[in-house]
Structures are given as C-alpha cells and as structure tokens.
Protein backbone atom coordinates (compact mmCIF):
# COMPACT_ATOMS: atom_id res chain seq x y z
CA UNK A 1 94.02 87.15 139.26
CA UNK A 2 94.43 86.67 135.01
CA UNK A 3 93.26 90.07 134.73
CA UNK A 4 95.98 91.55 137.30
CA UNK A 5 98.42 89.13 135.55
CA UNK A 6 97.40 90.47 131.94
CA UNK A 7 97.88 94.22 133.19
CA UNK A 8 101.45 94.04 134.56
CA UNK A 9 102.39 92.34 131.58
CA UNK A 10 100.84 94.96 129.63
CA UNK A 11 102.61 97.69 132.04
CA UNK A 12 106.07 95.68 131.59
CA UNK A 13 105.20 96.39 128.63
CA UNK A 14 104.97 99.88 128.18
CA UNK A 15 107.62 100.97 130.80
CA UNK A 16 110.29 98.80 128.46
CA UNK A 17 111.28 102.42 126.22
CA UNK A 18 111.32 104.18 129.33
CA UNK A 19 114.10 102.79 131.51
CA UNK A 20 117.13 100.21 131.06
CA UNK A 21 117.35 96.48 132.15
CA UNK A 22 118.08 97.42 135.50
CA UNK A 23 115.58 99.40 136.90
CA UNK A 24 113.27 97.25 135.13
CA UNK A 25 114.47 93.97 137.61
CA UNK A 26 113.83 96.03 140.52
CA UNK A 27 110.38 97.27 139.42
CA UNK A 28 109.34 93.66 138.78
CA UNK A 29 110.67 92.69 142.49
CA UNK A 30 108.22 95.78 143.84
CA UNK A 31 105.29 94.34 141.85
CA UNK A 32 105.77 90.92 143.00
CA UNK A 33 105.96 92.06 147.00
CA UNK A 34 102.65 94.24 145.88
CA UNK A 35 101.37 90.72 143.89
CA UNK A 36 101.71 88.86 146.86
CA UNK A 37 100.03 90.84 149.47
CA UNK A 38 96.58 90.88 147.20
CA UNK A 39 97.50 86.72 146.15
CA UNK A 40 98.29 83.32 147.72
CA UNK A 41 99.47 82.50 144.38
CA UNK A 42 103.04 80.40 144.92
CA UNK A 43 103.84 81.25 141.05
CA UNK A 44 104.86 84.50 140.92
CA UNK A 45 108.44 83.64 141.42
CA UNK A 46 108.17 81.95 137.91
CA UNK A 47 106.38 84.90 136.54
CA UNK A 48 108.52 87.05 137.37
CA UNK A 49 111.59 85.01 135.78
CA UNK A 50 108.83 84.77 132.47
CA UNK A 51 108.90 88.41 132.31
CA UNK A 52 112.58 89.00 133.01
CA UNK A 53 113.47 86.74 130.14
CA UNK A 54 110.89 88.32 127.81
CA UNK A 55 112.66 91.90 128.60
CA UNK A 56 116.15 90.42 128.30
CA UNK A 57 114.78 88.63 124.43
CA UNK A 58 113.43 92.35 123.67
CA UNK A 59 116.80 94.27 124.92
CA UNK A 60 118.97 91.84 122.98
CA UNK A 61 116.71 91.13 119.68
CA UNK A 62 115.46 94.89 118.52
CA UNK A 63 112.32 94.62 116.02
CA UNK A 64 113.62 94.85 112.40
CA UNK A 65 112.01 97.56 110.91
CA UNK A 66 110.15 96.70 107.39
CA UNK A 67 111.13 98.85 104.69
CA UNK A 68 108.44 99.27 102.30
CA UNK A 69 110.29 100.87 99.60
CA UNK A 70 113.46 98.95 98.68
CA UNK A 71 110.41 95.57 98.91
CA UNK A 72 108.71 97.62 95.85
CA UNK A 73 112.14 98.56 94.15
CA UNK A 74 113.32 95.13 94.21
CA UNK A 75 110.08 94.26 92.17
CA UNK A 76 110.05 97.04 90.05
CA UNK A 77 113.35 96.17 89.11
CA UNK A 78 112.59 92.61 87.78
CA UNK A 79 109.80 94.33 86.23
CA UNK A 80 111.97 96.97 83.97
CA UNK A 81 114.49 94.35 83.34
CA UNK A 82 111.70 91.82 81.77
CA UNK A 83 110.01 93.86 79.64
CA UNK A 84 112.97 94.60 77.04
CA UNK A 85 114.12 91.00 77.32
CA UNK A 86 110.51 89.80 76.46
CA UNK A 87 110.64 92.13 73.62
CA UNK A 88 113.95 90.69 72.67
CA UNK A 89 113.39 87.34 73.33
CA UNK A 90 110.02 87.47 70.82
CA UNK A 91 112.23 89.47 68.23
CA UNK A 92 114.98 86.52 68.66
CA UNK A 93 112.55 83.85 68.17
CA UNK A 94 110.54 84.50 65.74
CA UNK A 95 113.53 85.74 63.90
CA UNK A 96 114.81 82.12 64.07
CA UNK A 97 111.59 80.98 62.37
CA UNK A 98 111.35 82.45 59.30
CA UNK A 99 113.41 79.97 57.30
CA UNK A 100 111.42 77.10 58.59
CA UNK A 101 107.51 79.11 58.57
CA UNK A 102 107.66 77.83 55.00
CA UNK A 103 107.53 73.77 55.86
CA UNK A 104 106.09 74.36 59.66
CA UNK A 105 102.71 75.79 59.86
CA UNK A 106 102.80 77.31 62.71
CA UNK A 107 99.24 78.02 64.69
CA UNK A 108 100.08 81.39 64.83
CA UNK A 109 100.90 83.55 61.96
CA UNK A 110 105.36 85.02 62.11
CA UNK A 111 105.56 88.15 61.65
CA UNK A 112 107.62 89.25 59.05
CA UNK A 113 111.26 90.56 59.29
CA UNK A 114 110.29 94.00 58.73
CA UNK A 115 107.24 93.57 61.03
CA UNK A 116 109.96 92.57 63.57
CA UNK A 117 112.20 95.35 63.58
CA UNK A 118 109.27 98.01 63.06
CA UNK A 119 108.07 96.22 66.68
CA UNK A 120 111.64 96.27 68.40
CA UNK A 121 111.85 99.73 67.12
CA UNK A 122 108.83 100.76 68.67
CA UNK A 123 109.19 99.39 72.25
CA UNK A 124 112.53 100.84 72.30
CA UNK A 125 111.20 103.96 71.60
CA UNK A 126 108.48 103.84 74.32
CA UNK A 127 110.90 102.64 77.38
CA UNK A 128 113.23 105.27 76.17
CA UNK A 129 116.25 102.46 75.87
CA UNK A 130 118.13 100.48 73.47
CA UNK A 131 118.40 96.53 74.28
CA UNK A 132 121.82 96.45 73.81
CA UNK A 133 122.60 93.31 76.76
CA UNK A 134 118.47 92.54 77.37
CA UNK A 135 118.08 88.51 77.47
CA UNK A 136 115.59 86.67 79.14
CA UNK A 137 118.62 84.80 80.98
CA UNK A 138 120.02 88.43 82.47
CA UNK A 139 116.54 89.61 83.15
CA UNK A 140 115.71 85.91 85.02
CA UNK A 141 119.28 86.18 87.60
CA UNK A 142 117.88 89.90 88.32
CA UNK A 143 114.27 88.75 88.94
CA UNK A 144 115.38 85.31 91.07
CA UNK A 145 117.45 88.25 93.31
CA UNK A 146 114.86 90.58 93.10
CA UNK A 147 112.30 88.01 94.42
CA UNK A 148 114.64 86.54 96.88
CA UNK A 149 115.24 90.17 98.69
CA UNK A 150 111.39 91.26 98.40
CA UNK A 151 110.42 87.92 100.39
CA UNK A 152 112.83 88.50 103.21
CA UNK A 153 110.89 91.42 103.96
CA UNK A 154 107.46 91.50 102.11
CA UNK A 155 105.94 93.67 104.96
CA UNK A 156 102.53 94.98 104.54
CA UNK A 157 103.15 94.32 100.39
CA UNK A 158 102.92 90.47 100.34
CA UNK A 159 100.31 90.54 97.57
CA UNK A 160 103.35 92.24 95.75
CA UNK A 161 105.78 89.94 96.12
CA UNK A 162 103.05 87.12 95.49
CA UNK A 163 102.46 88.75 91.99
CA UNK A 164 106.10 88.52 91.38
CA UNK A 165 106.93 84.54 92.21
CA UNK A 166 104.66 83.07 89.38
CA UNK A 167 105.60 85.89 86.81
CA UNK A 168 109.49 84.80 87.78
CA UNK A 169 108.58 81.10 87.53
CA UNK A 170 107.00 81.19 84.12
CA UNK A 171 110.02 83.76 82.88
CA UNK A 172 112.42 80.60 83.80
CA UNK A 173 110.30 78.00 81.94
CA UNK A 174 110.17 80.92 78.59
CA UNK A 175 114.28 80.70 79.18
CA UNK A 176 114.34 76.90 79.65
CA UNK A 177 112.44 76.25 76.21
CA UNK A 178 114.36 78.73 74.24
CA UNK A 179 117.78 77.30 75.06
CA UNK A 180 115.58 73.74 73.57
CA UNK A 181 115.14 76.23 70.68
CA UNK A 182 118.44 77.21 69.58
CA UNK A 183 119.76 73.45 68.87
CA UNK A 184 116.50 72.63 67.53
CA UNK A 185 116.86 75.22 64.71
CA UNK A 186 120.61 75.62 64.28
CA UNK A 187 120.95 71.98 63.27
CA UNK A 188 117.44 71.66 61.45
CA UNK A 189 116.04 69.20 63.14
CA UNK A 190 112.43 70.60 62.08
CA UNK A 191 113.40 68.63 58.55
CA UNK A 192 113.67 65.13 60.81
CA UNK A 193 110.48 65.36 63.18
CA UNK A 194 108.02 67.24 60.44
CA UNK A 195 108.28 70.02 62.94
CA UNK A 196 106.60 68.04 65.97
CA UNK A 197 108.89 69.73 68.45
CA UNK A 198 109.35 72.85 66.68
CA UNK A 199 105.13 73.35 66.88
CA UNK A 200 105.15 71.81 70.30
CA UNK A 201 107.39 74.36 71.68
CA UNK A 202 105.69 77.49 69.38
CA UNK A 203 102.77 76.81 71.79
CA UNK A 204 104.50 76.24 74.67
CA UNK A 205 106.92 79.81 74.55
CA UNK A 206 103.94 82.29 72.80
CA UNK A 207 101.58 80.56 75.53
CA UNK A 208 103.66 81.51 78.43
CA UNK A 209 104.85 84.47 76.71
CA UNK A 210 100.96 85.25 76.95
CA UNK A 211 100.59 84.59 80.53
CA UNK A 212 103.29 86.56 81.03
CA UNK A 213 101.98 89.96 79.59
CA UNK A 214 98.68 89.53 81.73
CA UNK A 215 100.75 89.10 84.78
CA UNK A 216 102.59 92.68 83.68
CA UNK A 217 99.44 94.26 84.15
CA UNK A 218 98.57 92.61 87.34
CA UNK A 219 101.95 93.37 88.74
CA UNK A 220 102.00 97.30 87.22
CA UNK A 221 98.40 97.57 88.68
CA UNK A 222 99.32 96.87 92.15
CA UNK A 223 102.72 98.52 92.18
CA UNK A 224 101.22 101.79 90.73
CA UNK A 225 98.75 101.57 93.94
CA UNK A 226 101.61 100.59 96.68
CA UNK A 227 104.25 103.20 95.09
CA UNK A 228 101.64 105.72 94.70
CA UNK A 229 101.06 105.47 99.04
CA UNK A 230 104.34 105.29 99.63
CA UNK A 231 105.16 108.20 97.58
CA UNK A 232 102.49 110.28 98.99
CA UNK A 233 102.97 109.45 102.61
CA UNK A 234 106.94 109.91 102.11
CA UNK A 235 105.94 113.67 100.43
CA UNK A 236 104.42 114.85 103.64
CA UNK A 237 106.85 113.73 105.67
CA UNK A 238 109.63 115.26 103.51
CA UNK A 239 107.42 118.19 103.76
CA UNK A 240 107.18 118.23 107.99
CA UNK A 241 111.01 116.95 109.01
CA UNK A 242 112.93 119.49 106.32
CA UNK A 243 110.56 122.02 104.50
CA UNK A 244 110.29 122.28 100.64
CA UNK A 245 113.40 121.21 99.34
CA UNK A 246 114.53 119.76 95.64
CA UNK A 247 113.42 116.27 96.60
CA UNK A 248 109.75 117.71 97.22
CA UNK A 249 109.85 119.22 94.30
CA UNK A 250 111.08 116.84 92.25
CA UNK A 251 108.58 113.75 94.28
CA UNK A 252 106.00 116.42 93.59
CA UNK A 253 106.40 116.78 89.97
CA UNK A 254 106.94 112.84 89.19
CA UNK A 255 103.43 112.37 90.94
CA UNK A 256 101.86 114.29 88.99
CA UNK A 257 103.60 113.24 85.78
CA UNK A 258 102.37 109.43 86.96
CA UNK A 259 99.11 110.89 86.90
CA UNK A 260 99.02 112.34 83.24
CA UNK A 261 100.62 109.04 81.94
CA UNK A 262 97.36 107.33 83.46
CA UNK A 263 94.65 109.40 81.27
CA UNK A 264 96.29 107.83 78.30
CA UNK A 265 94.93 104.45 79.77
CA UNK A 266 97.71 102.20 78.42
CA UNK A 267 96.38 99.09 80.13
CA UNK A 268 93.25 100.12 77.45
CA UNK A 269 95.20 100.11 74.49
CA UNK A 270 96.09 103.62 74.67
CA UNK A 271 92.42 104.61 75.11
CA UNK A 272 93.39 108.29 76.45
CA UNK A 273 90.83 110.44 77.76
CA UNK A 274 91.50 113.89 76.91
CA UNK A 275 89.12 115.58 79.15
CA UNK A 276 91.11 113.82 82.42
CA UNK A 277 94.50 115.02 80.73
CA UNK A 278 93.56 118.78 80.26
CA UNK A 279 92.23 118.31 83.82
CA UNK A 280 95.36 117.01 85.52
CA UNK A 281 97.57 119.16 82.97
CA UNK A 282 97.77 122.29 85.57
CA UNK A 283 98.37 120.10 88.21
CA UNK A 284 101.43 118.75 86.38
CA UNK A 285 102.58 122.12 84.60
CA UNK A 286 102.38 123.85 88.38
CA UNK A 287 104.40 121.19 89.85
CA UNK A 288 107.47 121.76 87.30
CA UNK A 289 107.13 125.65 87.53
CA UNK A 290 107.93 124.79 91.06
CA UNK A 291 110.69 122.66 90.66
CA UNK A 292 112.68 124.75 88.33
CA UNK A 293 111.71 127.91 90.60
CA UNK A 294 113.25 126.20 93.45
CA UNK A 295 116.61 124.91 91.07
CA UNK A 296 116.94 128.27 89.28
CA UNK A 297 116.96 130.02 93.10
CA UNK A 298 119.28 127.67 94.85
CA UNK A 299 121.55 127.15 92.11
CA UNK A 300 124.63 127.91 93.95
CA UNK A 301 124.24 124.89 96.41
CA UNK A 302 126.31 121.71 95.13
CA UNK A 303 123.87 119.11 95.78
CA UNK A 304 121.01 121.17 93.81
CA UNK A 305 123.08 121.49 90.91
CA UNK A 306 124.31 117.89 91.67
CA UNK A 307 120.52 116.45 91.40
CA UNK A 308 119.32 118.48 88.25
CA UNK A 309 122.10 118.08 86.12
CA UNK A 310 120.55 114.50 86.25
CA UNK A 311 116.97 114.81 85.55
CA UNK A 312 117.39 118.59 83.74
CA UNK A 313 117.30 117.26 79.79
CA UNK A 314 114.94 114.96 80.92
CA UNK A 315 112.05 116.40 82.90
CA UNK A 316 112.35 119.62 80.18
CA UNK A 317 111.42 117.19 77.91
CA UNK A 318 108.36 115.48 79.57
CA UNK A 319 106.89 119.09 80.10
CA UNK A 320 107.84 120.52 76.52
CA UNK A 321 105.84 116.88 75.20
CA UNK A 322 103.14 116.97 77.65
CA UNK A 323 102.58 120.73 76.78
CA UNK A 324 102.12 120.04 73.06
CA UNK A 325 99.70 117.63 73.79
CA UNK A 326 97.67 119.46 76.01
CA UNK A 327 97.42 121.85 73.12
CA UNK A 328 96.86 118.85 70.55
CA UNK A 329 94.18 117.91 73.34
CA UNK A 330 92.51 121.29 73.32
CA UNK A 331 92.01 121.85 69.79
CA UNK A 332 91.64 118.51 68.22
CA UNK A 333 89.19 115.52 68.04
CA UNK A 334 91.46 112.86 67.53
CA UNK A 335 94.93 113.28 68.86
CA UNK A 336 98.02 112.32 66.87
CA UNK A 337 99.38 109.23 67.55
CA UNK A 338 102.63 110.65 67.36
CA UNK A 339 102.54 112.44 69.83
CA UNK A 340 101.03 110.08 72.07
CA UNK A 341 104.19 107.89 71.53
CA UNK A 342 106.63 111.78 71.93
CA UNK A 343 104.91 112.22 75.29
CA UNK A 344 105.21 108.37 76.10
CA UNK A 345 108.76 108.62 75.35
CA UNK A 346 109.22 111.49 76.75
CA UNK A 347 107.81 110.19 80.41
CA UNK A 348 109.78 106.72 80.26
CA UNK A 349 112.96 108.76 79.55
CA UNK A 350 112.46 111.22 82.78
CA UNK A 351 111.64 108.19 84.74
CA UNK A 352 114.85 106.08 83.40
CA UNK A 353 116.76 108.83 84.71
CA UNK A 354 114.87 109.00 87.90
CA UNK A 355 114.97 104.98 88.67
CA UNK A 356 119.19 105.51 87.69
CA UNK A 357 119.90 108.12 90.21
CA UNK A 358 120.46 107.50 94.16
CA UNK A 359 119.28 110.84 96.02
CA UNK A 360 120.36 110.98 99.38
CA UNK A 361 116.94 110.61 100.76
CA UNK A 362 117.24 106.73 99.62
C-alpha cells in the first residue's frame, strides 16, 4: 500500500496546474472509493484531509520565484560603491599621517603627498569616476542593504552572498577604527602615548584594508562567473521570445567587451596577453558593427533612440580604444601602458553608463 500511497500523492501532484480547488476535492473522493475497494486501510479518510490541506497550502501560498539577477546586482552594487571609498579612505588616512610619520615609525612606509594624489588620480581614472561623496561610512549603509536584500533571496548564488558578509563585516570594523582615528590625530594625542595607539591602529586599518582587497578578487571572481551565466542564458532567451532587438545587441556587445577586458588579466597585475586580445578582438568589433547597424536602421523608434543616447559616447569610445590597441597589439612587443589604462578607462566608463541605466527588460 506505501507505494499506491506515494503515487497518488505524486498524481495530486501533477494534476494541481491542471484544474482548480474544486474539481480537485472531487477527484480525491473518486480515488478514495477506488483506494478502498483494493485496501482495508481505515486511514484514508485522514489522507485524504492530508492531501486536501496540502492543495489548499499550495493554492493559497504560490512558490516565490528566485530572481537571480537583482541577488547579483545587489552585490555588485556594494562592490562598486567600496572600491572608491577604499581608495578614499587610504588617501584620507594616510593623508592624516604625514605630520606625525616624522615621530611615529610606522611599520609600513606613508606614501608621500604627491604619491597620494598621483594614486587617487589614477583609480579615478580607471573606474571612470570622480569620488566626489565616496566614504567608507556611505559605501558600508549601501553594502549592510545590499547584503540584507541578497540574503532574502540568495537562490542558487549563496556562495555569492557568502563572499559578501565577511567583506561587509571587515568594511565596518575599517569604518569603526577610522572614526578612533580622527580624534586621535586632530588633538595629537600621538605626542602623549609615544604613538602606541596611533601604531596599534596603522596595523589594525592597512591589515584589514589588506584582507579586504583579497576578498575583491574573490568576490569579482565569482560574480564574473554567475553574471557571465546569467547573461548568456538571458541572451538566448531575449533571442527566442522577441528576435534581435537593441537589448541583444547591446547584451551582445557588453559580453564580448567583458571578454577583451579579461586578456589584460588584471587580477595578474595587468599581465595582458596579446595573442587572446587579437583573438577575441573580431568577436568584439563584430558585435558593435551590429549594434550600431541595428541603431542607425531603427532610428526612428523612440525607445531606440531613447537607449543609445545613453550608452552612444560611451560604447564609441570602448571600440575607438580597444581598436587602437588591437593595432598597438599587432605591431608591437610591448604595449603602451597608456593605452592599457585609455582602453581600461574606456571599458569602466561604457559599463558606468550601462550599470546607471534601467532598460525595460529589468
């Protein structure tokens, strides 16, 4: 009898889509008078009410569907938001340092002022963004939400969101010590203690400020892998429910940009390999022949225009930087590192305007 018991669960089951609440009480009392002429069992009675309640819990509680992508966007954006307020945050500090380097000795050597800004400068230039409003305070509120929306609905991406918590937790001890900092310094109590605090907490921050980078590349890692499936999968179904439209194109085209950016092999130290990048360049340079094909012949339809006149400046850009290192690629031994950092640029821009702008697919 189990096994009869297991298989009109099973068929309760699978005749729950087909027909309402109804029907379905009345099929169950025609499977109990079948039950019961192949069963002396007294207990169908409460099997049947078992299964009635079970349908009634499914009618009234539909499954909550997991959404993969705003799980990885909530991440992402605690990710973006951290990385200019770490670069502030280091600028800030060891800023505040220099006019007590001289009497602390520090285990690690302070870069100079110039050093500083020539750093700043740089990052800024490689996210495509100023920092005007980055602090590791903002950047912590927008993680702590971030992290609190990704675990209501981690999905099949748990290992994502379980990156995310310690990076999160050791962002809010880097914020906790810093605000330690600021009286420490402003009042000069370095003079008092010989420094004691002031080296104590120099270890502490660049430690965790440490930690924190190698968790960036765990986190980048594994989000490159999960966005790079989702973005695939969500291509070719764009591709069977609506045809080759501008969001194809323009999926299509950041794909392959993403794959350019990875021949430069950033998590290397910028150990590019040209011979993938000349490789992949076609790829890329067919993909954005194809987008502005498709713009330049629907260019009368509002959303089209709409769409571009977001990422037009930008994605020109990418191609004209990615072109003229393909060429640099081609020709020379040793690439520029100039134009490393153009095309660099260049991508982080296209993408800033990509990450800013809700298409209508989202």
């Amino acid at each position: 009898m189990r096994n009869k018991t297991l298989l009109l669960s099973l068929l309760l089951v699978s005749l729950l889509p087909a027909c309402g609440f109804d029907k379905l009480l009345k099929k169950l009392e025609e499977q109990k008078k079948n039950a019961q002429t192949l069963t002396q069992n007294n207990n169908l009675n409460s099997l049947t009410q078992k299964l009635t309640n079970e349908v009634q819990n499914t009618l009234e509680k539909p499954k909550v569907q997991e959404n993969p992508r705003e799980t990885i966007n909530q991440i992402i954006n605690c990710y973006n938001n951290t990385q200019p307020a770490i670069a502030v945050t280091e600028h800030d500090y060891f800023s505040t340092l220099q006019t007590s380097q001289s009497i602390c000795k520090y285990s690690r050597r302070i870069p100079s002022p110039i050093e500083l800004t020539a750093q700043l400068s740089s990052i800024s230039s490689h996210l495509g963004q100023g920092f005007g409003g980055y602090n590791g305070k903002k950047a912590l509120e927008i993680c702590k939400q971030s992290l609190t929306l990704a675990e209501k609905n981690p999905g099949s991406y748990a290992t994502a969101t379980s990156f995310l918590k310690p990076y999160v937790e050791t962002l809010e001890a880097v914020v906790a010590d810093l605000e330690l900092v600021k009286n420490y310094y402003s009042q000069q109590n370095y003079k008092d203690d010989a420094c004691a605090q002031g080296k104590k907490l120099f270890d502490a921050i660049t430690g965790k400020l440490d930690v924190m980078r190698g968790k960036e590349i765990a986190i980048a890692l594994e989000m490159d892998k999960i966005k790079r499936s989702l973005d695939l999968t969500e291509l070719a179904e764009m591709e069977k429910s609506e045809g080759r439209k501008f969001e194809w194109y323009y999926l299509s085209f950041t794909i392959q940009a993403e794959n350019l950016l990875k021949t430069l092999h950033l998590e290397q130290n910028g150990r590019y390999n040209a011979a993938e990048y000349q490789r992949d360049f076609p790829d890329f340079e067919k993909t954005f022949q194809g987008l502005t094909l498709y713009v330049n012949s629907h260019a009368d339809e509002e959303k089209v225009k709409s769409m571009w006149s977001r990422l037009d400046r930008s994605s020109n850009g990418l191609y004209a930087q990615a072109k003229i290192l393909n060429r640099e690629m081609s020709t020379q031994q040793k690439v520029n590192d100039t134009l490393l950092d153009n095309f660099i640029h260049a991508y982080n821009s296209y993408i800033g305007d990509v990450n800013s702008q809700v298409f209508d697919r989202y």
